[in-house]
Protein backbone atom coordinates (compact mmCIF):
# COMPACT_ATOMS: atom_id res chain seq x y z
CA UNK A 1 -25.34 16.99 47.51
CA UNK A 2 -22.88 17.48 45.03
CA UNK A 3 -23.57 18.65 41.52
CA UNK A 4 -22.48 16.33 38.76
CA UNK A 5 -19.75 17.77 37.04
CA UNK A 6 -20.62 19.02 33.30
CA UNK A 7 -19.03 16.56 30.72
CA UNK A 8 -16.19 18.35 28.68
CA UNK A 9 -16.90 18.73 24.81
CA UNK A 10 -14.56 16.70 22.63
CA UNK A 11 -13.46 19.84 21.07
CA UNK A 12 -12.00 21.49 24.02
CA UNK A 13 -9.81 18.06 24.95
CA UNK A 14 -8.28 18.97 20.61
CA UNK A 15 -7.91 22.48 21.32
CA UNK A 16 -7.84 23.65 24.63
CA UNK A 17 -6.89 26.86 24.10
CA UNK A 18 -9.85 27.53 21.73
CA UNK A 19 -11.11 26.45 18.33
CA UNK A 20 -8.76 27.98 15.80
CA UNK A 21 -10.19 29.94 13.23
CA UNK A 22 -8.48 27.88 10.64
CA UNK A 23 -10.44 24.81 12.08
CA UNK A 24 -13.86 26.97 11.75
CA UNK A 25 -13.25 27.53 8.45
CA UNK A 26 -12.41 24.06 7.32
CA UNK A 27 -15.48 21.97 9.03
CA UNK A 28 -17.70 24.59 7.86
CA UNK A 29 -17.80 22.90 4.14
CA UNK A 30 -18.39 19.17 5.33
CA UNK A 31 -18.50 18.21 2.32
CA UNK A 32 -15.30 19.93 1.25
CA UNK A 33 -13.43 18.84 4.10
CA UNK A 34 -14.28 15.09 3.98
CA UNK A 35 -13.15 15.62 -0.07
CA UNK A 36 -10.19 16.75 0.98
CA UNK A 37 -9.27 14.04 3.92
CA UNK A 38 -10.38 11.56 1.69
CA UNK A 39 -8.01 12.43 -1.14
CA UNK A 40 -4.57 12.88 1.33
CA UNK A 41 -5.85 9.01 2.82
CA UNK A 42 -5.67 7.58 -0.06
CA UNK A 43 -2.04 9.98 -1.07
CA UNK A 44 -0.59 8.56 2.51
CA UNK A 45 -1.82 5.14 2.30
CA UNK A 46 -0.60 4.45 -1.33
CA UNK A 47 2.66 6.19 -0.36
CA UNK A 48 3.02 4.24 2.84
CA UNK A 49 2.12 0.78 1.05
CA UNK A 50 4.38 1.01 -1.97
CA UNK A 51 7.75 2.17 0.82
CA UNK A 52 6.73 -0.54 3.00
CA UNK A 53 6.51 -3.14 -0.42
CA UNK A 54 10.02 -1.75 -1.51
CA UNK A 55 11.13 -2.34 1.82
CA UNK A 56 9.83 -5.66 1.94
CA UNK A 57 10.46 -6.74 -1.88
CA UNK A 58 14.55 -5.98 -0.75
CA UNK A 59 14.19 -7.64 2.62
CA UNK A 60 12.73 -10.79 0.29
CA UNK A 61 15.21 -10.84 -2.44
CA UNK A 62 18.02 -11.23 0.13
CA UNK A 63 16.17 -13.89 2.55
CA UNK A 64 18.35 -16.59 1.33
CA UNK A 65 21.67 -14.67 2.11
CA UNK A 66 20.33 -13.66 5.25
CA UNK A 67 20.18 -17.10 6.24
CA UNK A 68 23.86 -17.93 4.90
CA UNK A 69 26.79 -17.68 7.39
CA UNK A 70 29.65 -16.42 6.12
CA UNK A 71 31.89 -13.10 6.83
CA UNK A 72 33.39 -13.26 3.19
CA UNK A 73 31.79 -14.27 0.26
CA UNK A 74 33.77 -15.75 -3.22
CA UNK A 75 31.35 -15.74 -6.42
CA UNK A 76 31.97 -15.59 -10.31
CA UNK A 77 33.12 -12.58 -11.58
CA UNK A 78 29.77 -13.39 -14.15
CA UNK A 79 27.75 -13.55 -10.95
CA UNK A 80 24.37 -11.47 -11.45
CA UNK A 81 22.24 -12.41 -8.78
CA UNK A 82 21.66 -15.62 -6.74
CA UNK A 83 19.41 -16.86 -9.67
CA UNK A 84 21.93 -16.38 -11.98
CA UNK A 85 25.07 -17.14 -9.98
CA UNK A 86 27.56 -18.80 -12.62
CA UNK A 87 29.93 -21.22 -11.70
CA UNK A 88 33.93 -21.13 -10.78
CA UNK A 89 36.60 -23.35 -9.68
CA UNK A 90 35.84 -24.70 -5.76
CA UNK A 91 39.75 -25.16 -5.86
CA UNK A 92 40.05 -21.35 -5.72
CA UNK A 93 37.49 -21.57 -2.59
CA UNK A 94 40.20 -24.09 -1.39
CA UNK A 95 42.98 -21.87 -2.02
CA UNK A 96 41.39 -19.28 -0.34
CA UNK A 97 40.67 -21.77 2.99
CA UNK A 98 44.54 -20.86 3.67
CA UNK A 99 44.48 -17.84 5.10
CA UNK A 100 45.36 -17.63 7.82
CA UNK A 101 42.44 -15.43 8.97
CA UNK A 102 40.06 -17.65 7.74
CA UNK A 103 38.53 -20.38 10.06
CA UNK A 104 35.72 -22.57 7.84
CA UNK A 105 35.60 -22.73 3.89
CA UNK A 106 31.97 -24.02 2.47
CA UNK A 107 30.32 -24.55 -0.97
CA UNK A 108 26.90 -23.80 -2.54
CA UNK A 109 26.28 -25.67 -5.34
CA UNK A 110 22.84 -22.96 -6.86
CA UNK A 111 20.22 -23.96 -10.02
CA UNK A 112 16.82 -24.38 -10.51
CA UNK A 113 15.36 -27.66 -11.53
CA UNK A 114 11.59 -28.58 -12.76
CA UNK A 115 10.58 -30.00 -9.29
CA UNK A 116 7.02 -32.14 -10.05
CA UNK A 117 3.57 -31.71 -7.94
CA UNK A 118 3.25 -34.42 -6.03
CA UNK A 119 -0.62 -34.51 -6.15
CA UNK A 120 -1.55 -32.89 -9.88
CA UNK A 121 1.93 -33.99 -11.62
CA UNK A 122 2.54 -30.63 -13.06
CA UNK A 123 6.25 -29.46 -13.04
CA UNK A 124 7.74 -26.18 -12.25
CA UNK A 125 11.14 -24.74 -12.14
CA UNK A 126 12.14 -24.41 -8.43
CA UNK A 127 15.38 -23.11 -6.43
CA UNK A 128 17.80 -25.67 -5.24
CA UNK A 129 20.29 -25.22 -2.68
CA UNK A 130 22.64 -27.46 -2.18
CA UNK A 131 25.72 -28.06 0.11
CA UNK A 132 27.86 -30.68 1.87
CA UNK A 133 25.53 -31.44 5.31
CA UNK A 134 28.56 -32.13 7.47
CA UNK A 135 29.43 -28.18 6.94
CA UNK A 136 26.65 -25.60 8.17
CA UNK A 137 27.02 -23.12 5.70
CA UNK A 138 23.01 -21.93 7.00
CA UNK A 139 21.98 -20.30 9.93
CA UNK A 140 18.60 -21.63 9.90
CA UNK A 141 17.61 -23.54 13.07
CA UNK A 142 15.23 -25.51 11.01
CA UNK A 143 17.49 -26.17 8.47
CA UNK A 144 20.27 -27.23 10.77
CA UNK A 145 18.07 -29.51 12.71
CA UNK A 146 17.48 -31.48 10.03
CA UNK A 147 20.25 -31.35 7.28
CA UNK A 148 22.48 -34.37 8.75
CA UNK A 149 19.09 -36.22 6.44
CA UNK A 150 20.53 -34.87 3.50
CA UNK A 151 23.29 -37.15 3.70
CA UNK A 152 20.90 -39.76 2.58
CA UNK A 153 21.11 -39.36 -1.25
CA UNK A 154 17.62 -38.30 -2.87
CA UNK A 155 16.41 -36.66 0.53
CA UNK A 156 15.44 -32.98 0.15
CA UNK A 157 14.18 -30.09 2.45
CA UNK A 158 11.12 -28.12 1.38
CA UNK A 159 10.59 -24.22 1.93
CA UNK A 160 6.95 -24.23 3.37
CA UNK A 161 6.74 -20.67 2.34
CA UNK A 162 7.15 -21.79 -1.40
CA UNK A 163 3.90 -20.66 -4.02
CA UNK A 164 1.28 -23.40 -4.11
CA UNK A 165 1.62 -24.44 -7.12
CA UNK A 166 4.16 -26.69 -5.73
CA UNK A 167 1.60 -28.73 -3.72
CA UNK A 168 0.31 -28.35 -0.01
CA UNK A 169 3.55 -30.46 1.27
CA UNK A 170 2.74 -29.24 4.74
CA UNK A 171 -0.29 -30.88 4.79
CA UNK A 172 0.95 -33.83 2.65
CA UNK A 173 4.21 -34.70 5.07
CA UNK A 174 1.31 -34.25 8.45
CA UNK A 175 -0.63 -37.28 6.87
CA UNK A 176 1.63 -39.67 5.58
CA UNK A 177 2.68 -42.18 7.68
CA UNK A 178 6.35 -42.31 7.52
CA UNK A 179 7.09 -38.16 7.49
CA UNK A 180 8.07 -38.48 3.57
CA UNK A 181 6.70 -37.36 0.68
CA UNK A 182 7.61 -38.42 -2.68
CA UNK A 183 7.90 -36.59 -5.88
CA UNK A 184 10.72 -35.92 -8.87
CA UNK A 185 12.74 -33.68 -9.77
CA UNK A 186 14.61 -33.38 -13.03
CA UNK A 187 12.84 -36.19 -13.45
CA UNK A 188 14.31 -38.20 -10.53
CA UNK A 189 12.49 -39.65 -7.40
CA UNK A 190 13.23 -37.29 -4.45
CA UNK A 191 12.00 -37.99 -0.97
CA UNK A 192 10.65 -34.74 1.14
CA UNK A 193 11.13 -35.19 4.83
CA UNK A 194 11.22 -32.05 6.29
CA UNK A 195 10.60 -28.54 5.59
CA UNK A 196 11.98 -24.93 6.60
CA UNK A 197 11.29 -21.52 6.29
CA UNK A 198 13.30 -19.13 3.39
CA UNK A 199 10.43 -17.37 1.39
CA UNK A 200 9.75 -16.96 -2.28
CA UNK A 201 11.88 -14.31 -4.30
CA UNK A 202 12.04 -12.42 -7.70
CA UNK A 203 14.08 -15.43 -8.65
CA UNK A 204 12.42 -18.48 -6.85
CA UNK A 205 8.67 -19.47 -6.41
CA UNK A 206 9.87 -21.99 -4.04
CA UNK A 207 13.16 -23.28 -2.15
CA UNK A 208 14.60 -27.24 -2.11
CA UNK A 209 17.44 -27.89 0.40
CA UNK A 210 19.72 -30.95 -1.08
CA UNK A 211 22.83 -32.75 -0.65
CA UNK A 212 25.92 -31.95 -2.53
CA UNK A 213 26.29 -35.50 -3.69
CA UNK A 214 21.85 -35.28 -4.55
CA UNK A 215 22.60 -32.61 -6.59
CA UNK A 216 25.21 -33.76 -8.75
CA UNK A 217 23.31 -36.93 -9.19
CA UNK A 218 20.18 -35.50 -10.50
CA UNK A 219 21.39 -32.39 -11.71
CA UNK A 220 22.28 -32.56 -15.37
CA UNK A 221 26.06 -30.99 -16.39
CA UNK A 222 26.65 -30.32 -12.62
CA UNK A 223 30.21 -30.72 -11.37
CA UNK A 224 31.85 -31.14 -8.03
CA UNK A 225 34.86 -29.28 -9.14
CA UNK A 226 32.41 -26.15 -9.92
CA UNK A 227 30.79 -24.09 -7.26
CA UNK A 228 27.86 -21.47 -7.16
CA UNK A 229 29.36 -19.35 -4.09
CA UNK A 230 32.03 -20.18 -1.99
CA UNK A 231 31.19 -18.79 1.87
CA UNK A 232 34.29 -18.44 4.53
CA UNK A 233 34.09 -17.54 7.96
CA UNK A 234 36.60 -15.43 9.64
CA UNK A 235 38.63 -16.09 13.21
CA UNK A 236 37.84 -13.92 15.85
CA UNK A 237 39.53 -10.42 15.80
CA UNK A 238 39.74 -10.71 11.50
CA UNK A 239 38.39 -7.69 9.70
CA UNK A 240 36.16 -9.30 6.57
CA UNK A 241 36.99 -5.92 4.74
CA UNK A 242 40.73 -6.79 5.23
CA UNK A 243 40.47 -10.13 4.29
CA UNK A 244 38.53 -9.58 1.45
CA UNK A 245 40.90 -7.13 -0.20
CA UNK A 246 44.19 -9.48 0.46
CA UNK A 247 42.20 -12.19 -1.06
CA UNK A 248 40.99 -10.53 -4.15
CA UNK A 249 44.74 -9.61 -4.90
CA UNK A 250 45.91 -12.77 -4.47
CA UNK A 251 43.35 -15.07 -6.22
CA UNK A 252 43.11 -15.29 -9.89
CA UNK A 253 40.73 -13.26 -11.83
CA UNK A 254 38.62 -16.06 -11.96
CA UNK A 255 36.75 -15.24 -8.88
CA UNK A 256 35.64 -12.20 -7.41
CA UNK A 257 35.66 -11.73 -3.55
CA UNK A 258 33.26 -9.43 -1.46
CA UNK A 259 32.32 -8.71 2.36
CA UNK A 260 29.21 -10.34 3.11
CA UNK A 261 27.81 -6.86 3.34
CA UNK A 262 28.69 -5.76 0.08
CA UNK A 263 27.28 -9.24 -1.67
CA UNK A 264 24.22 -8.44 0.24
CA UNK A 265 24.13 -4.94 -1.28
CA UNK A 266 24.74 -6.23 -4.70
CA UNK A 267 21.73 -8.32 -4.44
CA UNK A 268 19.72 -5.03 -3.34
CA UNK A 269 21.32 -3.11 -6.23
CA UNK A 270 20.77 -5.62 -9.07
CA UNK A 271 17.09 -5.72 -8.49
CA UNK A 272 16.91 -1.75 -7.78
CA UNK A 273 19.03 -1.10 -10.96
CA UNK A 274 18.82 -3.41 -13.57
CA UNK A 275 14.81 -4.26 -13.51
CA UNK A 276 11.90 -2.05 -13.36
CA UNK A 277 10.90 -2.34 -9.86
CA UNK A 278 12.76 0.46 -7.88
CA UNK A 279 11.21 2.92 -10.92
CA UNK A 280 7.92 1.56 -10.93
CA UNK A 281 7.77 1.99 -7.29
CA UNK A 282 9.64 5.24 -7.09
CA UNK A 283 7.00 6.71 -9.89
CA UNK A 284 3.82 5.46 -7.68
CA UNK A 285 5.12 7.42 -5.10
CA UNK A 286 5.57 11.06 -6.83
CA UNK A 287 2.02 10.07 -8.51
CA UNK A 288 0.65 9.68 -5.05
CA UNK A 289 2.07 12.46 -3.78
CA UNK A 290 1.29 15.01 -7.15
CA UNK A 291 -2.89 13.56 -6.73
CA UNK A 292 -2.70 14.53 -2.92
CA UNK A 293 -1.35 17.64 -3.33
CA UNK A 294 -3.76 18.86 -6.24
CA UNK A 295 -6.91 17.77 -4.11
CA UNK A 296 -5.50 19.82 -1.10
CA UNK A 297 -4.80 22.81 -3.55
CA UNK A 298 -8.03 22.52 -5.37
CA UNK A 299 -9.67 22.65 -1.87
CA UNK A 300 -8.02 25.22 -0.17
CA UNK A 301 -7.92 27.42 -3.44
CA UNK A 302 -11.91 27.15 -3.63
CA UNK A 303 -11.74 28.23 -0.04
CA UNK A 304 -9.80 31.11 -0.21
CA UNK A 305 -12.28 32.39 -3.03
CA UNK A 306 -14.97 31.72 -1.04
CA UNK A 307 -13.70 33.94 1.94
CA UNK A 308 -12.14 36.80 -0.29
CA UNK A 309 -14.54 39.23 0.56
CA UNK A 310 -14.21 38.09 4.29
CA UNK A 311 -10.40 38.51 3.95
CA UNK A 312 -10.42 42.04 2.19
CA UNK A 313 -12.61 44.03 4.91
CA UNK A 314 -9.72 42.50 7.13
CA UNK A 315 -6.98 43.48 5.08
CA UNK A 316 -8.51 47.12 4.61
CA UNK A 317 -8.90 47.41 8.45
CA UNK A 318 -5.06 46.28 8.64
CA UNK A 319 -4.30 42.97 8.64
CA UNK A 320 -1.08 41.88 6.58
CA UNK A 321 -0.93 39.18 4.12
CA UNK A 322 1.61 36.97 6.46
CA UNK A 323 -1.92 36.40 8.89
CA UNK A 324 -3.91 34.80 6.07
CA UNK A 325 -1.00 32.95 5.11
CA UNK A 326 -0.43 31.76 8.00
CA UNK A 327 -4.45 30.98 8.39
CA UNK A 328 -4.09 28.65 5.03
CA UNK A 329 -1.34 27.27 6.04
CA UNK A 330 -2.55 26.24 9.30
CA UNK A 331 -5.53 24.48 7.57
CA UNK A 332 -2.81 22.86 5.53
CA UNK A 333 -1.43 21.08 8.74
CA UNK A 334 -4.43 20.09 9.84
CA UNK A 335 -5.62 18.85 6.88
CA UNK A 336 -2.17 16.54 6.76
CA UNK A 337 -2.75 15.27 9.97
CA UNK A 338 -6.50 14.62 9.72
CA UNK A 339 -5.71 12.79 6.29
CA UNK A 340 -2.60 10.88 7.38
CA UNK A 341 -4.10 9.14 10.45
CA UNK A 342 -6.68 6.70 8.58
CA UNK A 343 -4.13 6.78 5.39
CA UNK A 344 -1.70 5.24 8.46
CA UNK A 345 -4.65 2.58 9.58
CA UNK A 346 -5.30 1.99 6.19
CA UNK A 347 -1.84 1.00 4.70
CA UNK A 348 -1.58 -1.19 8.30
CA UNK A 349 -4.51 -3.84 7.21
CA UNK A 350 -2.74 -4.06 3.36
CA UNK A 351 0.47 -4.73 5.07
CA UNK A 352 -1.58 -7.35 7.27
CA UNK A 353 -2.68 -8.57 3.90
CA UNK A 354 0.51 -8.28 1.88
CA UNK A 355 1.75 -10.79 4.90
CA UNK A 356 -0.35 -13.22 5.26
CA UNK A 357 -1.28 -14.39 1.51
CA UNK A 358 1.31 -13.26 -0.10
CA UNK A 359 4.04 -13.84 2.52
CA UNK A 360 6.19 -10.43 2.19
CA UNK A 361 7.53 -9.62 5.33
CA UNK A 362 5.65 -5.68 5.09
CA UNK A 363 5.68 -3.87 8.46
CA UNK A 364 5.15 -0.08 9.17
CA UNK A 365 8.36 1.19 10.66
CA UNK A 366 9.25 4.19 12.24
CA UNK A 367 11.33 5.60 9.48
CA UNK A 368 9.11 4.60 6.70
CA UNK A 369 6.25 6.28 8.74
CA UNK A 370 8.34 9.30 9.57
CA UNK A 371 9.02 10.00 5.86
CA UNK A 372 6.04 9.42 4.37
CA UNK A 373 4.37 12.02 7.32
CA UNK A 374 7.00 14.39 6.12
CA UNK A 375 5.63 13.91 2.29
CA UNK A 376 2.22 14.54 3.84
CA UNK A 377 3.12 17.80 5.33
CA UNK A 378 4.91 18.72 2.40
CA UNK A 379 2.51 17.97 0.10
CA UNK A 380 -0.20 20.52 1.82
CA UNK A 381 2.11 22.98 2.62
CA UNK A 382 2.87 23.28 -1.04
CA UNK A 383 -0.34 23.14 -1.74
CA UNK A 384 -1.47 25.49 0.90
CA UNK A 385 1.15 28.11 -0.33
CA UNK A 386 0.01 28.08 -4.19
CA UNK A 387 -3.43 28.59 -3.12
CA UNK A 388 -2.72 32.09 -0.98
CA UNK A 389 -1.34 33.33 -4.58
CA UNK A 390 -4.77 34.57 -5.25
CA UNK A 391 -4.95 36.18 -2.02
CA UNK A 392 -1.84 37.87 -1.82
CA UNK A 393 -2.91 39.88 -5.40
CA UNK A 394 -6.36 40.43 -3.93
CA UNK A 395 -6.82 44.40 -3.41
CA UNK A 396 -9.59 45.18 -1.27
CA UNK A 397 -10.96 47.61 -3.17
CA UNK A 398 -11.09 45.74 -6.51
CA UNK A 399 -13.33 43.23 -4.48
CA UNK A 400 -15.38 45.62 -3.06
């Protein structure tokens, strides 16, 4: 009869060629070591979190241009960001229409009007959007199933990802009998009839899809004459950079032309730039980062103390200062790794969070993981190199 085969130790399947000493000398504290895992968690997972919220605070702010089709873009040279887009002549967009590159001119008519809960009665600025439906400036599928309805004057599109505070219109359009809501806004009746998908920005709490001819009917001062942007697609074969350039030259300096990549960039840039969010962000990183790399230095520092007399009966026997360095920084490695695993599990369930109640579109990526790793590793390397400091002025025979 065979003999059952002997079960292999967990330890040998991490380090089959041996338990390092660095290893030994890290698990031997318990204590120490889970202080020291605990502290680079919490470094990697705020660091992971706050590059994945960047990441998903720029991917938010330009949701609404994502959805826009266009290849060149005409705006006001006043134009900020989509919440404060300023107004020009639609007869430049016009003008512009006869290129001969360019195949489909469309206007945006942008503003936000007090848009009333249909259950509590409460009013609250909201995002319109508004268009001519026979064009298709949007990309949308939901949008473009449903906007030949906005020819209807008064009928409106609802973003279902809009802030509650708006009402539950899902819910309200599933149980009333004719698919229609009704509610006000600016103070004039509005009927809801469908509902898409755009998401909630710096700039919005919520997103209403209208007719052109809706919007200058309820929307006080508004003009036909003056649009918000004025979108153009390109033949096939036309370079948008090209185009772009002839146009700006030949348009007045009443309107300012850009690729659709560069208006998408100045979206990015305004709310990097000109508010506090890219700094605030930017700052909870290095403060991550600074708290993780003290704990690791405060830890491996107390252990190269501890193991100083240990070190100088090996140093007086002949080993060189490059082996215990090399012995720290080893620990430093592993103490990365052990720390960066949970910190990665960790900022995975607040991105699960960050998605589902508060509807930012935060996903671990491979470059945002890749970085933040290399912070890790940084971080206790540094760490691990002040702490040999000590040992590399230790003389054996002042210890001894």
């Amino acid at each position: 009869m065979n003999a059952r085969p002997s079960r292999r130790p967990l330890r040998e399947w991490i380090f089959p060629l041996g338990i390092p000493l660095s290893w030994r000398q890290l698990v031997q504290e318990k204590k120490r070591f889970a202080a020291a895992v605990a502290g680079i968690t919490f470094a990697v997972m705020m660091m992971l979190f706050q590059i994945g919220l960047q990441s998903a605070l720029f991917t938010q702010v330009v949701a609404p241009i994502r959805q826009m089709r266009a290849d060149v873009v005409l705006l006001s040279p006043q134009f900020e960001y989509l919440g404060s887009s300023h107004e020009f002549p639609a007869q430049l967009l016009y003008s512009a229409q006869g290129d001969e590159a360019v195949d489909s001119a469309m206007a945006l008519y942008l503003g936000s009007l007090p848009f009333k809960n249909p259950v509590t009665g409460r009013a609250r600025d909201i995002f319109i959007l508004a268009f001519n439906p026979t064009e298709k400036p949007f990309t949308n599928p939901a949008i473009l199933a449903r906007q030949d309805i906005l020819n209807r004057e008064g009928v409106v599109l609802f973003d279902r990802l809009s802030r509650p505070d708006y009402g539950d219109i899902s819910q309200l359009l599933a149980a009333s009998g004719d698919g229609s809501v009704k509610s006000e806004v600016a103070d004039r009746q509005v009927q809801i009839q469908g509902l898409f998908e755009m998401g909630v920005t710096f700039a919005a709490d919520g997103n209403l899809l209208m007719g052109r001819d809706t919007y200058l009917h309820i929307s006080p001062g508004a003009r036909a004459d003056q649009i918000s942007l004025g979108l153009l697609t390109l033949k096939p074969g036309a370079d948008p950079a090209t185009v772009a350039a002839k146009l700006d030259k030949r348009l007045p300096d009443g309107v300012s032309v850009l690729t659709y990549d560069q208006f998408l960039e100045k979206e990015k840039r305004y709310w990097a730039d000109r508010t506090p969010i890219g700094f605030v962000i930017t700052a909870s990183m290095i403060v991550s980062l600074i708290v993780g790399a003290v704990i690791v230095y405060q830890i491996l520092y107390t252990d190269v103390t501890d193991h100083l007399p240990e070190y100088a009966t090996l140093k007086s026997i002949g080993f060189t200062d490059g082996y215990f360095i090399g012995l720290v920084l080893q620990e430093s490695v592993i103490l990365s790794v052990c720390g960066f695993l949970p910190g990665l599990g960790l900022a995975a369930i607040l991105y699960w969070l960050t998605r589902t109640y508060a509807h930012m579109p935060a996903y671990l990526t491979l470059a945002n993981v890749s970085i933040v790793f290399g912070m890790t590793l940084f971080m206790c390397l540094l760490a691990g190199g002040l702490a040999t400091r000590k040992l590399r002025q230790a003389n054996p025979a002042d210890i001894f």
